[in-house]
PDB file of N, CA and C in Angstrom:
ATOM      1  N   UNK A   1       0.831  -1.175   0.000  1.00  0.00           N
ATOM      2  CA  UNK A   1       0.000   0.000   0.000  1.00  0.00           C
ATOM      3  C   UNK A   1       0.884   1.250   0.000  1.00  0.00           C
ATOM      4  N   UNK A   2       0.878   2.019  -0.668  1.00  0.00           N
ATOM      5  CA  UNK A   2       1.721   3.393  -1.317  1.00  0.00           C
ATOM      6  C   UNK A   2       0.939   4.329  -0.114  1.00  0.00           C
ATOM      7  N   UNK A   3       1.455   5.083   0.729  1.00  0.00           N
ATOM      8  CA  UNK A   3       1.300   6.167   1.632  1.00  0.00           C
ATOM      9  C   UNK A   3       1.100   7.481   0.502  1.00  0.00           C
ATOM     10  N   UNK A   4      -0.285   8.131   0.752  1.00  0.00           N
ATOM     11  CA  UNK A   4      -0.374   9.451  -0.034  1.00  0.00           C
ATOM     12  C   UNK A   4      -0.339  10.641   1.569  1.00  0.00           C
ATOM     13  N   UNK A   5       0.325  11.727   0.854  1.00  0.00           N
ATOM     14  CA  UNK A   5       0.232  12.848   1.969  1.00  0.00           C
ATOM     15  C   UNK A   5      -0.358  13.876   1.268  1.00  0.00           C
ATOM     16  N   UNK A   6      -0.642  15.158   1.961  1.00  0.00           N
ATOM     17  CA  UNK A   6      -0.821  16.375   1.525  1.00  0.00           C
ATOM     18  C   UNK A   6       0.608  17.080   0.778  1.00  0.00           C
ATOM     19  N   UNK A   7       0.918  17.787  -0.090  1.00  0.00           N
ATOM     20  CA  UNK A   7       1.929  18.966  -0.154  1.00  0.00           C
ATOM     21  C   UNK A   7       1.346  20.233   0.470  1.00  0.00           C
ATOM     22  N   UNK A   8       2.877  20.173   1.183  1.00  0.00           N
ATOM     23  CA  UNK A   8       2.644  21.220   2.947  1.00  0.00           C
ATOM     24  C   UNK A   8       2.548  22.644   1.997  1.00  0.00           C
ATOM     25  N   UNK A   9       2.409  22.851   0.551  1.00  0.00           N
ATOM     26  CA  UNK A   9       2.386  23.999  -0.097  1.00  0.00           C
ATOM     27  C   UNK A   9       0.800  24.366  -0.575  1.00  0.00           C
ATOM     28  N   UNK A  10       0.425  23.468  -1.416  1.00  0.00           N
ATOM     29  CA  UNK A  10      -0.534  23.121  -2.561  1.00  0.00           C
ATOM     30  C   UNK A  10      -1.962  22.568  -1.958  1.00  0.00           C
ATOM     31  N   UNK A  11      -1.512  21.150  -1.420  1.00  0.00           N
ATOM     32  CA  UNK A  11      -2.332  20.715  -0.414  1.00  0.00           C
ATOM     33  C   UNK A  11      -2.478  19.546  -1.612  1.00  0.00           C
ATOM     34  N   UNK A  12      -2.069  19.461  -2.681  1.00  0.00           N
ATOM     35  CA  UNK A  12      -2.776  18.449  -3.893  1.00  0.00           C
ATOM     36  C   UNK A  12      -1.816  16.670  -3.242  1.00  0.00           C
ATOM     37  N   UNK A  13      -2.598  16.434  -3.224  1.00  0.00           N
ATOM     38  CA  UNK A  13      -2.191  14.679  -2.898  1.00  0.00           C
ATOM     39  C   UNK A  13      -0.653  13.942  -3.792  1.00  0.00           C
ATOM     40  N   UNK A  14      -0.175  13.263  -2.708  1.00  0.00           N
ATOM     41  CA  UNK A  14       1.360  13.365  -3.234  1.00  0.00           C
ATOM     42  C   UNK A  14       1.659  11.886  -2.647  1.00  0.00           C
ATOM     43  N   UNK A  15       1.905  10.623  -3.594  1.00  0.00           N
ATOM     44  CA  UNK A  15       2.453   9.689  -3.515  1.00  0.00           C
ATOM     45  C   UNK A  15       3.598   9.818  -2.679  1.00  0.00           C
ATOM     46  N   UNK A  16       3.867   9.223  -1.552  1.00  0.00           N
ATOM     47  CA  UNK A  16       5.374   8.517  -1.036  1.00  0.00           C
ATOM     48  C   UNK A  16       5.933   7.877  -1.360  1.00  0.00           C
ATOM     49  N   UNK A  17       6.422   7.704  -2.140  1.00  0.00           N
ATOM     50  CA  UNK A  17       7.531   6.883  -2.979  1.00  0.00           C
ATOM     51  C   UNK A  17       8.886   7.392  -3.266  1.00  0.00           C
ATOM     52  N   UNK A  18       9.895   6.674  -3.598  1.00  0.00           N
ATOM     53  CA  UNK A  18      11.067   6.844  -3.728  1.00  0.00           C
ATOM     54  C   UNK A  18      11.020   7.625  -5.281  1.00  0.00           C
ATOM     55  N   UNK A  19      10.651   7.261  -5.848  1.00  0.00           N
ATOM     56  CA  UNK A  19      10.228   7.918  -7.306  1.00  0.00           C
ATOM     57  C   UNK A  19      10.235   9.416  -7.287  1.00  0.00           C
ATOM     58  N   UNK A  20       9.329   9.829  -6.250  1.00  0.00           N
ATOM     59  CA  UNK A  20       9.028  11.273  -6.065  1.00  0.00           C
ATOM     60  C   UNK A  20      10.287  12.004  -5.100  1.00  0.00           C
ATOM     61  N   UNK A  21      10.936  12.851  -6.124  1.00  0.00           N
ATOM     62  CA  UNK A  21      12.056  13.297  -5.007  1.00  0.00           C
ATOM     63  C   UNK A  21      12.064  14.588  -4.432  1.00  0.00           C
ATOM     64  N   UNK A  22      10.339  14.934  -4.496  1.00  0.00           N
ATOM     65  CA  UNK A  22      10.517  16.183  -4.096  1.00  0.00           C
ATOM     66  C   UNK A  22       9.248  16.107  -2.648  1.00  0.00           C
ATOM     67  N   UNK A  23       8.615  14.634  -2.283  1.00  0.00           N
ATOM     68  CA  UNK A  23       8.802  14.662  -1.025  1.00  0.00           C
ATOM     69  C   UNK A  23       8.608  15.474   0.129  1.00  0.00           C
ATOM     70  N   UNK A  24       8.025  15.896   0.983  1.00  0.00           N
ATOM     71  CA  UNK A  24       6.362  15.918   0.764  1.00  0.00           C
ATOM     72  C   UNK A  24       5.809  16.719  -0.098  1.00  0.00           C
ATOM     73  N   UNK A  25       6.641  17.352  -0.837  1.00  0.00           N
ATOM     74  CA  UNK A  25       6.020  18.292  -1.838  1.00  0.00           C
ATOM     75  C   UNK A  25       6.102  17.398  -3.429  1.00  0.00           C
ATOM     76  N   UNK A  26       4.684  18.406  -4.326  1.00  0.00           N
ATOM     77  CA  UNK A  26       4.230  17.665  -5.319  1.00  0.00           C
ATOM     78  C   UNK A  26       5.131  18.000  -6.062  1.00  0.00           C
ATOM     79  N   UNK A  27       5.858  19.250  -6.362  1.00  0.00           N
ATOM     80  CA  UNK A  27       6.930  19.633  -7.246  1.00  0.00           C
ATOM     81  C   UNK A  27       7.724  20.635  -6.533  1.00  0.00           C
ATOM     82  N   UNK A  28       9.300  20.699  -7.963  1.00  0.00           N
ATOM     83  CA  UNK A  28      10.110  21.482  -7.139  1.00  0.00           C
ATOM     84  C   UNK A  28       9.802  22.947  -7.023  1.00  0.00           C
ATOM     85  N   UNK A  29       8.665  23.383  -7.459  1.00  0.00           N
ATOM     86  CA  UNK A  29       7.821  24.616  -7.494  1.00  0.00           C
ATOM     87  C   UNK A  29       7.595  24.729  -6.053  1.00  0.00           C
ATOM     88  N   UNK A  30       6.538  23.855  -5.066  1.00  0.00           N
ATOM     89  CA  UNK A  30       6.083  23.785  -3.873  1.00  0.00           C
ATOM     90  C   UNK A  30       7.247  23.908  -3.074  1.00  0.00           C
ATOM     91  N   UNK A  31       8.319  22.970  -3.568  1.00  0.00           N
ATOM     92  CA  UNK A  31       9.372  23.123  -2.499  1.00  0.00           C
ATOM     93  C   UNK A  31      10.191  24.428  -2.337  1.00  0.00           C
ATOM     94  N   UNK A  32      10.047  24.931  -3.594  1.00  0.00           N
ATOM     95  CA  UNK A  32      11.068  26.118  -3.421  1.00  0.00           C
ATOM     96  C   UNK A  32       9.714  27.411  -2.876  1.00  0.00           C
ATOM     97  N   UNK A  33       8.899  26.950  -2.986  1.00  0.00           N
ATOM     98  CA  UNK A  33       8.179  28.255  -2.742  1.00  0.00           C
ATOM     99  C   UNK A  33       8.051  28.093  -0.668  1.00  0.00           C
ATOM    100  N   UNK A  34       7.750  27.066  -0.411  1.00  0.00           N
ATOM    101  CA  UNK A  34       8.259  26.545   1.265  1.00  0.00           C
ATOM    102  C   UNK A  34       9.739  26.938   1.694  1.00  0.00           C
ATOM    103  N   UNK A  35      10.781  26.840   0.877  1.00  0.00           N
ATOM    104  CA  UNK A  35      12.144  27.302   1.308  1.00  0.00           C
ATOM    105  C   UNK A  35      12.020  28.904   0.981  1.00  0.00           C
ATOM    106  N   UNK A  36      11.408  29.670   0.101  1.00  0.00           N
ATOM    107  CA  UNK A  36      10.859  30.689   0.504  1.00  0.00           C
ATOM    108  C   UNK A  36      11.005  31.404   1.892  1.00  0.00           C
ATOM    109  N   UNK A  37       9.326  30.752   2.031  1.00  0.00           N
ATOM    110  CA  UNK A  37       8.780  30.977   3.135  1.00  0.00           C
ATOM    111  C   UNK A  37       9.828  30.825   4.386  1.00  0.00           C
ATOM    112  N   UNK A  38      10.430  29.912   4.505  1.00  0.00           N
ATOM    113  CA  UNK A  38      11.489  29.984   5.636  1.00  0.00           C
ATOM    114  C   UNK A  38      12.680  31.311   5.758  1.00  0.00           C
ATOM    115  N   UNK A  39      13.021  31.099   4.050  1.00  0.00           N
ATOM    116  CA  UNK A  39      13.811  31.924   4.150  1.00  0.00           C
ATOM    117  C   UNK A  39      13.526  33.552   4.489  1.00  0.00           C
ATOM    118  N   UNK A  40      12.284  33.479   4.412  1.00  0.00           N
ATOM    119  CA  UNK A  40      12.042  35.769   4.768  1.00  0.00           C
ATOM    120  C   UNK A  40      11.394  35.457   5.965  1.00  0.00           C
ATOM    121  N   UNK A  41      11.381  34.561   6.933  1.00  0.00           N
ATOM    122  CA  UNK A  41      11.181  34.329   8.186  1.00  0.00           C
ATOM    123  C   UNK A  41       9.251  34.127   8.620  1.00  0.00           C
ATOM    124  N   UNK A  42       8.840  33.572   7.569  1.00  0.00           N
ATOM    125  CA  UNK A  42       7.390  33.525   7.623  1.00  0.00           C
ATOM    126  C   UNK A  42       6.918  32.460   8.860  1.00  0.00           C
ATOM    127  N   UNK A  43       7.930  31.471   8.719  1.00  0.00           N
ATOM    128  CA  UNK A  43       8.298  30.184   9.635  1.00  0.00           C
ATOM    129  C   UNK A  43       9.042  30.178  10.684  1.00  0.00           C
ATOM    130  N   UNK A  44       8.969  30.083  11.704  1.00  0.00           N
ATOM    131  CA  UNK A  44       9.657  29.859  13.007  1.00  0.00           C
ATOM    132  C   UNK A  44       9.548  29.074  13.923  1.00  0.00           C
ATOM    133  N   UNK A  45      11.052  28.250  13.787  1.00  0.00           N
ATOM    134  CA  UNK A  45      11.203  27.636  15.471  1.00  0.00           C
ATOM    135  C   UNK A  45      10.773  28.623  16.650  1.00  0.00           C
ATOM    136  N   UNK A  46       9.794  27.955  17.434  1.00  0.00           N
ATOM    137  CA  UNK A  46       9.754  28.290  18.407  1.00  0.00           C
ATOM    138  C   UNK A  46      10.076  28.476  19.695  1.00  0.00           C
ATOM    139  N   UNK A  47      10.827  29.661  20.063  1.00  0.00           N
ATOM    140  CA  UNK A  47      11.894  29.593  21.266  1.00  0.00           C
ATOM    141  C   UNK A  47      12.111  31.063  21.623  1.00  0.00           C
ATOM    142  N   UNK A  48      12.786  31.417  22.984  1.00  0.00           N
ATOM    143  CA  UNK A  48      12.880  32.668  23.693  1.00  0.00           C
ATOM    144  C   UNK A  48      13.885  33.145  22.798  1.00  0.00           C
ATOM    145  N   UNK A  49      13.372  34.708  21.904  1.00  0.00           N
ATOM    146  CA  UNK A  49      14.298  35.372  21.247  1.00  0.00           C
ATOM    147  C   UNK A  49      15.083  36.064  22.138  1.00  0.00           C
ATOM    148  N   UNK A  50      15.115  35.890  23.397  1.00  0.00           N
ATOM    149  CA  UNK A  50      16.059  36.584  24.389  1.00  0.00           C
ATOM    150  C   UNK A  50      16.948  35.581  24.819  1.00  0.00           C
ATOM    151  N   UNK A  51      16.753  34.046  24.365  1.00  0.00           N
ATOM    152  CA  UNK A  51      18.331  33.091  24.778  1.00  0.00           C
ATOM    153  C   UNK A  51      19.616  33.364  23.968  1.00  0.00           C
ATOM    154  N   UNK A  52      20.664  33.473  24.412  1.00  0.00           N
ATOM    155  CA  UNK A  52      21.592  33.628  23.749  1.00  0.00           C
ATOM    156  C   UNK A  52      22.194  32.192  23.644  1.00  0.00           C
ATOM    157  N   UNK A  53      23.397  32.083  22.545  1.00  0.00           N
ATOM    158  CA  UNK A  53      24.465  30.761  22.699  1.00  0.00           C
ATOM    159  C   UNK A  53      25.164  30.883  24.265  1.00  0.00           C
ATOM    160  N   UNK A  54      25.695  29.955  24.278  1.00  0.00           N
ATOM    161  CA  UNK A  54      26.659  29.936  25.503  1.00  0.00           C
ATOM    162  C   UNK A  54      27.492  30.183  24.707  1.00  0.00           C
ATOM    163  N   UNK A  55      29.122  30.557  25.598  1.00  0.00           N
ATOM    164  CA  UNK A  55      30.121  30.863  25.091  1.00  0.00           C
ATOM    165  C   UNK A  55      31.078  29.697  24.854  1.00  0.00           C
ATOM    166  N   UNK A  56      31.895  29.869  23.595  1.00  0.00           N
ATOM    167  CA  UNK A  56      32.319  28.846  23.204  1.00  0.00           C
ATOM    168  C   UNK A  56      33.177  27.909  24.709  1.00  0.00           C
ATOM    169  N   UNK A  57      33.980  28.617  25.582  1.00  0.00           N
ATOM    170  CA  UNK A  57      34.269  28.173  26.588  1.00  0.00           C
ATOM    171  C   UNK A  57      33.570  27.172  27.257  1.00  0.00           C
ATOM    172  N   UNK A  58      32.612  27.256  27.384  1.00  0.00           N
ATOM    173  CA  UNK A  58      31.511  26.406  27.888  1.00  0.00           C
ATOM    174  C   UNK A  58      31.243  25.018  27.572  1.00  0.00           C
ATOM    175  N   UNK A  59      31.985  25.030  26.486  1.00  0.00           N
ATOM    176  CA  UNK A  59      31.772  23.435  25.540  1.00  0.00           C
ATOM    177  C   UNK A  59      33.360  22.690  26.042  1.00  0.00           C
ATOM    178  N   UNK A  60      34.013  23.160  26.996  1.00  0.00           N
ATOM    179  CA  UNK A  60      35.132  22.672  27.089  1.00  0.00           C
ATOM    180  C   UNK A  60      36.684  22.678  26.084  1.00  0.00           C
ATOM    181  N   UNK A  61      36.136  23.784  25.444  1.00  0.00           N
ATOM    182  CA  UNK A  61      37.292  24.353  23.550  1.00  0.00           C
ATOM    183  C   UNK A  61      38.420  24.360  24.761  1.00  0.00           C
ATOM    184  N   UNK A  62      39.328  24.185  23.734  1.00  0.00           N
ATOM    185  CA  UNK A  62      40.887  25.113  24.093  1.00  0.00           C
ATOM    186  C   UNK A  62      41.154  26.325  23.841  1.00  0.00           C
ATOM    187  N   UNK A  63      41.460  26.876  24.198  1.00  0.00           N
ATOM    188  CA  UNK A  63      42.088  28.407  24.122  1.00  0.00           C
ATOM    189  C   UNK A  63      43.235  28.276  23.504  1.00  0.00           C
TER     190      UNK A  63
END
């Protein structure tokens, strides 16, 4: 039995298969228009924009 999903773009029904390499999306249209979207910040991990990194020190680096 072949798994169908949505494209997280389009919404049009999208075979899972190895065949399809663009996964969950129906084409490389959907996908690039989703890497888009990430890229001008439409999408976000969700997390305190006030955490900073720790300092590299912290990870045990050498100096």
């Amino acid at each position: 039995m072949t798994t169908v999903v949505k494209c997280p773009t389009c919404a049009k029904e999208v075979r899972w298969v190895p065949e399809n390499r663009f996964r969950p999306f129906c084409s490389e249209r959907c996908k690039q228009i989703d890497l888009g979207a990430w890229a001008t910040g439409k999408y976000r991990i969700g997390g305190n924009s006030q955490e900073t990194p720790p300092d590299d020190d912290s990870h045990g680096g050498l100096n």
